[in-house]
PDB file of N, CA and C in Angstrom:
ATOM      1  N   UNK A   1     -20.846  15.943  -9.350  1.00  0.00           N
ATOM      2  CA  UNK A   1     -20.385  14.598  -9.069  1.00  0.00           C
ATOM      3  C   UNK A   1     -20.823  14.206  -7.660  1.00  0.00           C
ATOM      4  N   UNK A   2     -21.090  12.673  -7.945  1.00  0.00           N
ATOM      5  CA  UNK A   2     -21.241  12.564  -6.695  1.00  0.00           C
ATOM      6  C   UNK A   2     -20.956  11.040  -5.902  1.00  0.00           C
ATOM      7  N   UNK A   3     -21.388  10.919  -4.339  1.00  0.00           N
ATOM      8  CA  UNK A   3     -20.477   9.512  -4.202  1.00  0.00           C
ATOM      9  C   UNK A   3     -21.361   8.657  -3.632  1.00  0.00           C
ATOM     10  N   UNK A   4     -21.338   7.142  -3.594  1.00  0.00           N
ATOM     11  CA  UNK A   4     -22.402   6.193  -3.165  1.00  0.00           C
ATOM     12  C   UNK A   4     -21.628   5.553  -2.525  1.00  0.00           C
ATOM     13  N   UNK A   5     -21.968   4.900  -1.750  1.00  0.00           N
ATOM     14  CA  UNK A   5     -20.941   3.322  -1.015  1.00  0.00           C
ATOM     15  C   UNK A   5     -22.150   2.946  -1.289  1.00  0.00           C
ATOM     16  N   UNK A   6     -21.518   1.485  -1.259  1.00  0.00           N
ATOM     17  CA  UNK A   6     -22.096   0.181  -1.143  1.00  0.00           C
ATOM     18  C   UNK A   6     -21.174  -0.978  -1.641  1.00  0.00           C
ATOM     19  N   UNK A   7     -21.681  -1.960  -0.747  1.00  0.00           N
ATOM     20  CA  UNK A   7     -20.800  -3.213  -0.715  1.00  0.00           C
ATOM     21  C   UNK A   7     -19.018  -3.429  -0.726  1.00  0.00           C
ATOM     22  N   UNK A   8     -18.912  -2.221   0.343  1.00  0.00           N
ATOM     23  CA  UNK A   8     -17.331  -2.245   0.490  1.00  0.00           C
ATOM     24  C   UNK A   8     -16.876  -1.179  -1.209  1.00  0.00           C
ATOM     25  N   UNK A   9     -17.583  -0.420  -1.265  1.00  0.00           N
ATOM     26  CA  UNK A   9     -17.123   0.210  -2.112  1.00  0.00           C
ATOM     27  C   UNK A   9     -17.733   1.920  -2.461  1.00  0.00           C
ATOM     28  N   UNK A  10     -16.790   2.730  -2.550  1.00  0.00           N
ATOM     29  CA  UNK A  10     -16.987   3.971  -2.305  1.00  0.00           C
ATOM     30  C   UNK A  10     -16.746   4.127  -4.123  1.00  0.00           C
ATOM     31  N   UNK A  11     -18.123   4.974  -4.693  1.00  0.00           N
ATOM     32  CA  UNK A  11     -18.429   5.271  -5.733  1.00  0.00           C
ATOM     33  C   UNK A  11     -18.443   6.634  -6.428  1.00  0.00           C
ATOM     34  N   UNK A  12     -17.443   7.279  -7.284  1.00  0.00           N
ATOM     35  CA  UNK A  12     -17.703   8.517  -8.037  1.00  0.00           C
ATOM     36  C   UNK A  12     -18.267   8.768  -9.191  1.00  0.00           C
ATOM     37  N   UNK A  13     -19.442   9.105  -9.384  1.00  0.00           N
ATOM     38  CA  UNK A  13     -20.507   9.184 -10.108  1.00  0.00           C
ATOM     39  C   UNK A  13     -20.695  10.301 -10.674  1.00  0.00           C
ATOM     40  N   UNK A  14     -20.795  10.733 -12.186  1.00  0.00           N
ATOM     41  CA  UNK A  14     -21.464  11.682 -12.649  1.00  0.00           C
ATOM     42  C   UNK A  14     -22.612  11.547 -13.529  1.00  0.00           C
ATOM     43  N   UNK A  15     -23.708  11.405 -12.587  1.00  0.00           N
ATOM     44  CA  UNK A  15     -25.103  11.338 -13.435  1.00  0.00           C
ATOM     45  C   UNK A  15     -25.157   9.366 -12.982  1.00  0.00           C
ATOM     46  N   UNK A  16     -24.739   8.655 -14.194  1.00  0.00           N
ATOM     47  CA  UNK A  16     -24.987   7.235 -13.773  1.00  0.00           C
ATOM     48  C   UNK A  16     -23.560   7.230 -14.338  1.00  0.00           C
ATOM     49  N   UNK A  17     -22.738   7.709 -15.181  1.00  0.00           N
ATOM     50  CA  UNK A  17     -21.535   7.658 -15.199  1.00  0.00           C
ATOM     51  C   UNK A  17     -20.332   6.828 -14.074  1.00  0.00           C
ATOM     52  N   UNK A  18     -20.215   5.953 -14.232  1.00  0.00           N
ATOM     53  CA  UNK A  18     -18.672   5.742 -12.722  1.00  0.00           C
ATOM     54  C   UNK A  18     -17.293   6.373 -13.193  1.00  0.00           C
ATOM     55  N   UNK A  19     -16.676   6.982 -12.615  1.00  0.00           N
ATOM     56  CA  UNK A  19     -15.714   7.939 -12.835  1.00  0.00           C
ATOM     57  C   UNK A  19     -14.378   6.968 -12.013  1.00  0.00           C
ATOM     58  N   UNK A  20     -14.807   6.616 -11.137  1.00  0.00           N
ATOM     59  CA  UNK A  20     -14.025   6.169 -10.093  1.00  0.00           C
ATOM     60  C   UNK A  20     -14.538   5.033  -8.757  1.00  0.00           C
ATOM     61  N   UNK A  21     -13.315   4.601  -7.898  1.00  0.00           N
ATOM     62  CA  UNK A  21     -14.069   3.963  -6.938  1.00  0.00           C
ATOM     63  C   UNK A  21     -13.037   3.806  -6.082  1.00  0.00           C
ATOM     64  N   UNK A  22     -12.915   3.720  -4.628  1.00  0.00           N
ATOM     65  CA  UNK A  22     -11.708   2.817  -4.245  1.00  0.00           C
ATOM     66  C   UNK A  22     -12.847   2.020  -3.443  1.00  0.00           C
ATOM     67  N   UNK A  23     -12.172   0.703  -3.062  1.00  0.00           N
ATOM     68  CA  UNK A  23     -12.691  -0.513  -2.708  1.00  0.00           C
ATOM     69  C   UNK A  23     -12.015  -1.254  -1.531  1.00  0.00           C
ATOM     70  N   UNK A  24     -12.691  -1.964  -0.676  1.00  0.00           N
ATOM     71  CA  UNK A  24     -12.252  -2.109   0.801  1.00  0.00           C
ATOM     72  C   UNK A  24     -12.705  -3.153   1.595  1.00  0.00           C
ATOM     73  N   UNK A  25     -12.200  -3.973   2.461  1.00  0.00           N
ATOM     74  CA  UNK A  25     -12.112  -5.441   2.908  1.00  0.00           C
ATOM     75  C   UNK A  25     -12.876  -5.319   4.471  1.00  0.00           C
ATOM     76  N   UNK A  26     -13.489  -5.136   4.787  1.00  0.00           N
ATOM     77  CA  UNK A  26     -14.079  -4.907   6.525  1.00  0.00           C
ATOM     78  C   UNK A  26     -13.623  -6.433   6.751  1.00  0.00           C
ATOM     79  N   UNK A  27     -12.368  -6.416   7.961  1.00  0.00           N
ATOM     80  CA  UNK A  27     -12.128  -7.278   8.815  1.00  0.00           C
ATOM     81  C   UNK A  27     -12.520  -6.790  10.244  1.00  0.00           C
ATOM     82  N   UNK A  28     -13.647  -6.894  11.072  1.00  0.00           N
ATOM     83  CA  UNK A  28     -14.219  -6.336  12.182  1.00  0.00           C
ATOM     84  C   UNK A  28     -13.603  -4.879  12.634  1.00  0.00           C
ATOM     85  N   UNK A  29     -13.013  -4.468  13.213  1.00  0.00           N
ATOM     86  CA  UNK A  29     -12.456  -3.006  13.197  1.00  0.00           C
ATOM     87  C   UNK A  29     -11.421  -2.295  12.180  1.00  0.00           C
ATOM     88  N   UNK A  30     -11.157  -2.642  11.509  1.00  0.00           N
ATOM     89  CA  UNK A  30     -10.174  -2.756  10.463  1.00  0.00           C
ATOM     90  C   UNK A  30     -10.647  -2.860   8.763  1.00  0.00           C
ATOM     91  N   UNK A  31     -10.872  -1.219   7.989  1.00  0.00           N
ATOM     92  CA  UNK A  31     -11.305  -1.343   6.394  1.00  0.00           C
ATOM     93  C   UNK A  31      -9.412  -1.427   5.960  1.00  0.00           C
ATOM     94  N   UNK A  32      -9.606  -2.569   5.345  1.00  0.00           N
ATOM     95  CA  UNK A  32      -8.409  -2.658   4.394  1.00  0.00           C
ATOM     96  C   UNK A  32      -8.685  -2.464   2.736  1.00  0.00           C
ATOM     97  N   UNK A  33      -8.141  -1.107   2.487  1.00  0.00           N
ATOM     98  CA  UNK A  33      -7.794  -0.825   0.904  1.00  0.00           C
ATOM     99  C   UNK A  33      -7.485  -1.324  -0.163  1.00  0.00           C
ATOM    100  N   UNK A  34      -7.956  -1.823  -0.708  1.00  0.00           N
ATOM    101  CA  UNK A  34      -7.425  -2.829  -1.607  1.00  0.00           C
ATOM    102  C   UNK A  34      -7.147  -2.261  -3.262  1.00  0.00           C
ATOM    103  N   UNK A  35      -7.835  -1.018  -3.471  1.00  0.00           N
ATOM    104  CA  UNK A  35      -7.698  -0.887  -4.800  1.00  0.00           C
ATOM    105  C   UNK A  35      -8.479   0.714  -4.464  1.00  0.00           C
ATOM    106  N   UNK A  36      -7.670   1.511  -5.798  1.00  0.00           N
ATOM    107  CA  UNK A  36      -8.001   2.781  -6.308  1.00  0.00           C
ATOM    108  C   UNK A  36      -8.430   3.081  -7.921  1.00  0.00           C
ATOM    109  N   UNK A  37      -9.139   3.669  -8.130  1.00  0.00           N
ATOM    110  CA  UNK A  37      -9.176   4.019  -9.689  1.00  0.00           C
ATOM    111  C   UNK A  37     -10.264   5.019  -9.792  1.00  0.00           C
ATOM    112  N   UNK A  38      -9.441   6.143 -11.007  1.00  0.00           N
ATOM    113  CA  UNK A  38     -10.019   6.874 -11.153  1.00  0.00           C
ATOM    114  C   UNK A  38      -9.932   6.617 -13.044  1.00  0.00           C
ATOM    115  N   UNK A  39     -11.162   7.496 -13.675  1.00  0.00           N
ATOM    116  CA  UNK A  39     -10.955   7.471 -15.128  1.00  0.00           C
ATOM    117  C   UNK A  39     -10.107   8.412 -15.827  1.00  0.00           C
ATOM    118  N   UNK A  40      -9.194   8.167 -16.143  1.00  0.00           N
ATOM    119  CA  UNK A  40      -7.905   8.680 -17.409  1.00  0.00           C
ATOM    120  C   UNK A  40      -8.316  10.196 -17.263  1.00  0.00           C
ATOM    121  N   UNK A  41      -9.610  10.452 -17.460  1.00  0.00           N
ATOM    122  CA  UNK A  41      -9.312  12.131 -18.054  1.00  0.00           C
ATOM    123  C   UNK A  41      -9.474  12.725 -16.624  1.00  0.00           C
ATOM    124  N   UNK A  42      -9.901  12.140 -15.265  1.00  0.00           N
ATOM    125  CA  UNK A  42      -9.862  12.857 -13.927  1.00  0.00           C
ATOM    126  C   UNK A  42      -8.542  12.469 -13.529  1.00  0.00           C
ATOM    127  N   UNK A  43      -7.494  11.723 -14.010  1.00  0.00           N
ATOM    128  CA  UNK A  43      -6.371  11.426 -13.104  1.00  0.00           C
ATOM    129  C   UNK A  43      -5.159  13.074 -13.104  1.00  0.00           C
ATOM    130  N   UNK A  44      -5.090  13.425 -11.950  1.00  0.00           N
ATOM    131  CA  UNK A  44      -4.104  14.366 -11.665  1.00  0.00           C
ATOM    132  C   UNK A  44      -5.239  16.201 -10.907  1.00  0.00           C
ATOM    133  N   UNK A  45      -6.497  15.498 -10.866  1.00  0.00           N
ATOM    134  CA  UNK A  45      -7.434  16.335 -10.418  1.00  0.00           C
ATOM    135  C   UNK A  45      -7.930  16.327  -9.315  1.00  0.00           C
ATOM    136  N   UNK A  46      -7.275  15.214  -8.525  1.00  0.00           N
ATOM    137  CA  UNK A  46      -7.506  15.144  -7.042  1.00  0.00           C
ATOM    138  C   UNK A  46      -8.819  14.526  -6.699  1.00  0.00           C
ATOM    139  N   UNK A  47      -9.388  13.576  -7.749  1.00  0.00           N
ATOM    140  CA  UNK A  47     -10.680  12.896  -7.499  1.00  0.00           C
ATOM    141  C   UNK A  47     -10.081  11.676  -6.734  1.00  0.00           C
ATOM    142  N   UNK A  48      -9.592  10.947  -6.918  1.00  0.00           N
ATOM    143  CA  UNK A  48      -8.879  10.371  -6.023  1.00  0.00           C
ATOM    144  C   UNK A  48      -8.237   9.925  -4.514  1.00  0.00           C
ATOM    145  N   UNK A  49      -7.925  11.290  -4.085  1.00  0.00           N
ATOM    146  CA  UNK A  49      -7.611  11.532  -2.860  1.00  0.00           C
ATOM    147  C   UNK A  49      -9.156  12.245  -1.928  1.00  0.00           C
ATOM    148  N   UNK A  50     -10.449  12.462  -2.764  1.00  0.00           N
ATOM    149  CA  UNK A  50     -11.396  13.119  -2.171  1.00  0.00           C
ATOM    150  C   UNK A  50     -12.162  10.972  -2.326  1.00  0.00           C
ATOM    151  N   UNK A  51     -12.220  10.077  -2.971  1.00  0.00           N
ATOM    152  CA  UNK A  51     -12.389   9.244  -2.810  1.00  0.00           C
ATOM    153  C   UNK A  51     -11.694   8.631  -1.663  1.00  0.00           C
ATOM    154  N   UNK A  52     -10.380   8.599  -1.365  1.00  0.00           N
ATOM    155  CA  UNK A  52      -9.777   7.969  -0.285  1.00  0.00           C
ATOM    156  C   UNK A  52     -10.033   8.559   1.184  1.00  0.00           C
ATOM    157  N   UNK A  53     -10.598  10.180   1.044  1.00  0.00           N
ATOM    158  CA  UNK A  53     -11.374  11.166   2.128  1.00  0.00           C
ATOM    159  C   UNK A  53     -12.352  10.266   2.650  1.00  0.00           C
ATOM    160  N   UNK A  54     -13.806  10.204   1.219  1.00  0.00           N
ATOM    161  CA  UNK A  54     -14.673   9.645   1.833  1.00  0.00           C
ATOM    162  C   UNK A  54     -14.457   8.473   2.731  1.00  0.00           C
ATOM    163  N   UNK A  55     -13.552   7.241   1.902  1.00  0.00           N
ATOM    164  CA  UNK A  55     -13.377   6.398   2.719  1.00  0.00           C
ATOM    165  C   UNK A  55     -12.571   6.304   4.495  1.00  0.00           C
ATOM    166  N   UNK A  56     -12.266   7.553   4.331  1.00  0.00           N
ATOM    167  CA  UNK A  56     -11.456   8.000   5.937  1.00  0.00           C
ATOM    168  C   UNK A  56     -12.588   8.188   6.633  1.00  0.00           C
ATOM    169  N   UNK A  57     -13.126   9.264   6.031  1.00  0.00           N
ATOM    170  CA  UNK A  57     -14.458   9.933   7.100  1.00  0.00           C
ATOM    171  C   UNK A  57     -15.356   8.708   7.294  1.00  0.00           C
ATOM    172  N   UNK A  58     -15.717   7.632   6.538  1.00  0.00           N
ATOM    173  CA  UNK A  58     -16.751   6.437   6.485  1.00  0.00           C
ATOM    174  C   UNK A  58     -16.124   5.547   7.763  1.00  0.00           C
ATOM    175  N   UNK A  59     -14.843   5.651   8.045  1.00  0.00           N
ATOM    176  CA  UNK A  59     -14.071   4.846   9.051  1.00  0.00           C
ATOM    177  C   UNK A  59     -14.425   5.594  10.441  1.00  0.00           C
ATOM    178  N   UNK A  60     -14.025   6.697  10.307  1.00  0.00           N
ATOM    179  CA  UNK A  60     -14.112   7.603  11.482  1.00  0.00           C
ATOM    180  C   UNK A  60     -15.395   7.370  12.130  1.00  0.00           C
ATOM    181  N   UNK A  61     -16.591   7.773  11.066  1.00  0.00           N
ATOM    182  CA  UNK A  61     -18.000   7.626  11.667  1.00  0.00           C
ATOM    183  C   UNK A  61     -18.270   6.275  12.021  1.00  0.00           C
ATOM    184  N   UNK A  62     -17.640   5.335  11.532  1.00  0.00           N
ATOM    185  CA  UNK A  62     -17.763   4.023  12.069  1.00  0.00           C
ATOM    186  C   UNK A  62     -17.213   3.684  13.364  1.00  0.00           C
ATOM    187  N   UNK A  63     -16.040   4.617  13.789  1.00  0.00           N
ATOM    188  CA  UNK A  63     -15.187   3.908  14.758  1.00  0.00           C
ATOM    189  C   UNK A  63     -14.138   3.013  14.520  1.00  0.00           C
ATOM    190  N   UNK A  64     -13.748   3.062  12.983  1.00  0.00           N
ATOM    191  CA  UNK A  64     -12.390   1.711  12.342  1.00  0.00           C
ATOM    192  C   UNK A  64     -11.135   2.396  12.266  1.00  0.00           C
ATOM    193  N   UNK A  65     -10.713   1.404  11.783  1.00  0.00           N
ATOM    194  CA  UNK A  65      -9.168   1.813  11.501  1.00  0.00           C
ATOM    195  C   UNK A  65      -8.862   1.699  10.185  1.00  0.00           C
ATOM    196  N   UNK A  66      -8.409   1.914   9.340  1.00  0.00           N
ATOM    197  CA  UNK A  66      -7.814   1.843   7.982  1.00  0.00           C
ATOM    198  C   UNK A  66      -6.183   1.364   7.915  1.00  0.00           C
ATOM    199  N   UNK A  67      -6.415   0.604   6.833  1.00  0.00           N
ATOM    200  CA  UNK A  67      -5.296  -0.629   6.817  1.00  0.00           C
ATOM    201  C   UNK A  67      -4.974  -0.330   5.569  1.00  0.00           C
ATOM    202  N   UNK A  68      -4.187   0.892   4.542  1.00  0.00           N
ATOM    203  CA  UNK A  68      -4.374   0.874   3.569  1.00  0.00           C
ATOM    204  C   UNK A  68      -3.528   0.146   2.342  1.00  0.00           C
ATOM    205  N   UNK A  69      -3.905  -1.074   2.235  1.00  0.00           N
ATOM    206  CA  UNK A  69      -2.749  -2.039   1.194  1.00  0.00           C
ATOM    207  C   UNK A  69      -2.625  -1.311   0.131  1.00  0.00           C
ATOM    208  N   UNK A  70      -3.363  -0.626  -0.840  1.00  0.00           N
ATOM    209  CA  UNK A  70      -3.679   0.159  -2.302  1.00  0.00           C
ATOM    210  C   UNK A  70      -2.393   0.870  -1.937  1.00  0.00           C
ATOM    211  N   UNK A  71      -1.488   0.756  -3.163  1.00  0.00           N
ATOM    212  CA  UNK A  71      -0.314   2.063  -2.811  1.00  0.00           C
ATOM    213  C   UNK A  71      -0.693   3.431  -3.064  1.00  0.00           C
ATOM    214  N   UNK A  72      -1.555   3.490  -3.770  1.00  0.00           N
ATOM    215  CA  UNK A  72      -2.125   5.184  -3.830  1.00  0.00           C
ATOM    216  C   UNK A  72      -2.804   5.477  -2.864  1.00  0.00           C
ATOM    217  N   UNK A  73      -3.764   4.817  -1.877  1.00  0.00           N
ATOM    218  CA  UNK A  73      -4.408   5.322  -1.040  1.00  0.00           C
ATOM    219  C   UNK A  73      -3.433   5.302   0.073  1.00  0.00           C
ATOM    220  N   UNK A  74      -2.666   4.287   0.398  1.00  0.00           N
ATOM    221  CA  UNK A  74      -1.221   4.290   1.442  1.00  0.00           C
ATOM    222  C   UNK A  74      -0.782   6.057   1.445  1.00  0.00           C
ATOM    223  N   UNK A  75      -0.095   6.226   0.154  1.00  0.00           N
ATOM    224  CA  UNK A  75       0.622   7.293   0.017  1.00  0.00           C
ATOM    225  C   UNK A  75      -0.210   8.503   0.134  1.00  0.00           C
ATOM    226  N   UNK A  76      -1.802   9.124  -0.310  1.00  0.00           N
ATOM    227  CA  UNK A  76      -2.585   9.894   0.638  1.00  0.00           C
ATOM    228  C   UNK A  76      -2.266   9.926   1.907  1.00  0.00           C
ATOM    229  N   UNK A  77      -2.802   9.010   2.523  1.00  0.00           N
ATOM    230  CA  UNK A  77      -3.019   8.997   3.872  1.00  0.00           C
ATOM    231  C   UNK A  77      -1.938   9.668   4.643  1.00  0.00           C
ATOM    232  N   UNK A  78      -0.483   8.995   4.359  1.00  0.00           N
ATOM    233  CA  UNK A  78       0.924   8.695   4.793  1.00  0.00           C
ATOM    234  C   UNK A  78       1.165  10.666   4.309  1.00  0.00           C
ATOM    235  N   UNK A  79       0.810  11.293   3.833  1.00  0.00           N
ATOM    236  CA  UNK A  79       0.697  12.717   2.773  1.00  0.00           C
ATOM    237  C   UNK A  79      -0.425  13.778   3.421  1.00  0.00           C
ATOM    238  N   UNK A  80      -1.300  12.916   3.925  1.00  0.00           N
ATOM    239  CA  UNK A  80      -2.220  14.336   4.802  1.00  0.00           C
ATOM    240  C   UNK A  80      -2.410  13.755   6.029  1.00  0.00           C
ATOM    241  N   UNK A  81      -2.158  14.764   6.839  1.00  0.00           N
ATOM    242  CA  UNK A  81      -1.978  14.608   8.292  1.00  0.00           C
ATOM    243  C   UNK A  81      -3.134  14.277   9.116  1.00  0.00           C
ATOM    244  N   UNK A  82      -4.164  14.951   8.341  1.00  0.00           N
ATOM    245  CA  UNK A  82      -5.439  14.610   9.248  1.00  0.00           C
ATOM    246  C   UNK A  82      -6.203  13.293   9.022  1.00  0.00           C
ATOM    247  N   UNK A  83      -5.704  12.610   8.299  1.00  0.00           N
ATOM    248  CA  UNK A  83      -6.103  11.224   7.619  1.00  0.00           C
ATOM    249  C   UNK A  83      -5.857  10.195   8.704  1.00  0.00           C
ATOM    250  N   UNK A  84      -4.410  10.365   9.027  1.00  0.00           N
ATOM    251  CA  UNK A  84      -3.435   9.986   9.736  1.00  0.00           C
ATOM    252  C   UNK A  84      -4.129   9.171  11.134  1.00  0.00           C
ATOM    253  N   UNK A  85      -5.202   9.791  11.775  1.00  0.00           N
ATOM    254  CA  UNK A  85      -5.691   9.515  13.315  1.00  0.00           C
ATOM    255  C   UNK A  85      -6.439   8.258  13.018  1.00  0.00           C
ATOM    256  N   UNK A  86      -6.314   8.077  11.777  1.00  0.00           N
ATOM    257  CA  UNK A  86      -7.941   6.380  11.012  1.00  0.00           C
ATOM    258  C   UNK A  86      -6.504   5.038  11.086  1.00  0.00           C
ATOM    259  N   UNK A  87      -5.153   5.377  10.791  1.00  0.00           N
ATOM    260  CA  UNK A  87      -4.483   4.166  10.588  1.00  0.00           C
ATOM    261  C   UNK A  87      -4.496   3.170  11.225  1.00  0.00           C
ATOM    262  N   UNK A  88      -4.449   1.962  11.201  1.00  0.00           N
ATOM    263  CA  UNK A  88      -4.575   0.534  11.799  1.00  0.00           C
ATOM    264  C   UNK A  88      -3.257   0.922  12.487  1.00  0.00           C
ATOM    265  N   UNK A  89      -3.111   0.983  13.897  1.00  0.00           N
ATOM    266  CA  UNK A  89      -1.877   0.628  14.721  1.00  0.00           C
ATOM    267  C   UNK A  89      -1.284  -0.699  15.471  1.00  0.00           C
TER     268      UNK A  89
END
């Protein structure tokens, strides 16, 4: 599996397959979360929270903050500590 961004959107791919995505609002320093989804037979496998990763680490290397409205990506973040240093304060 594997992952693409583009256009405010972080992509889980197997082969050309989309498995998943979460999706995100760039207001100048600030990615706001807007949505999570993974497909039915990956939900409870932690594809999800390695999607809401990428989108941490994509912030970090940017220099942003994460604003996460999505309640599943909220509750990651708010759930692993090292996520934690990307939040919009």
């Amino acid at each position: 599996m594997d992952f693409q961004h583009q256009d405010n959107r972080i992509t889980l791919l197997d082969g050309s397959d989309e498995l998943g995505f979460v999706s995100y609002q760039e207001n100048g320093d600030v990615l706001t979360i807007d949505h999570t989804e993974v497909a039915p037979e990956l939900s409870g496998k932690g594809m999800g929270k390695k999607l809401v990763g990428q989108l941490v680490e994509h912030a970090r290397n940017d220099g942003k903050s994460v604003d996460p409205q999505c309640p599943y990506a909220k509750k990651v973040i708010e759930r692993t500590e090292e996520y934690q240093d990307v939040l919009v304060k």
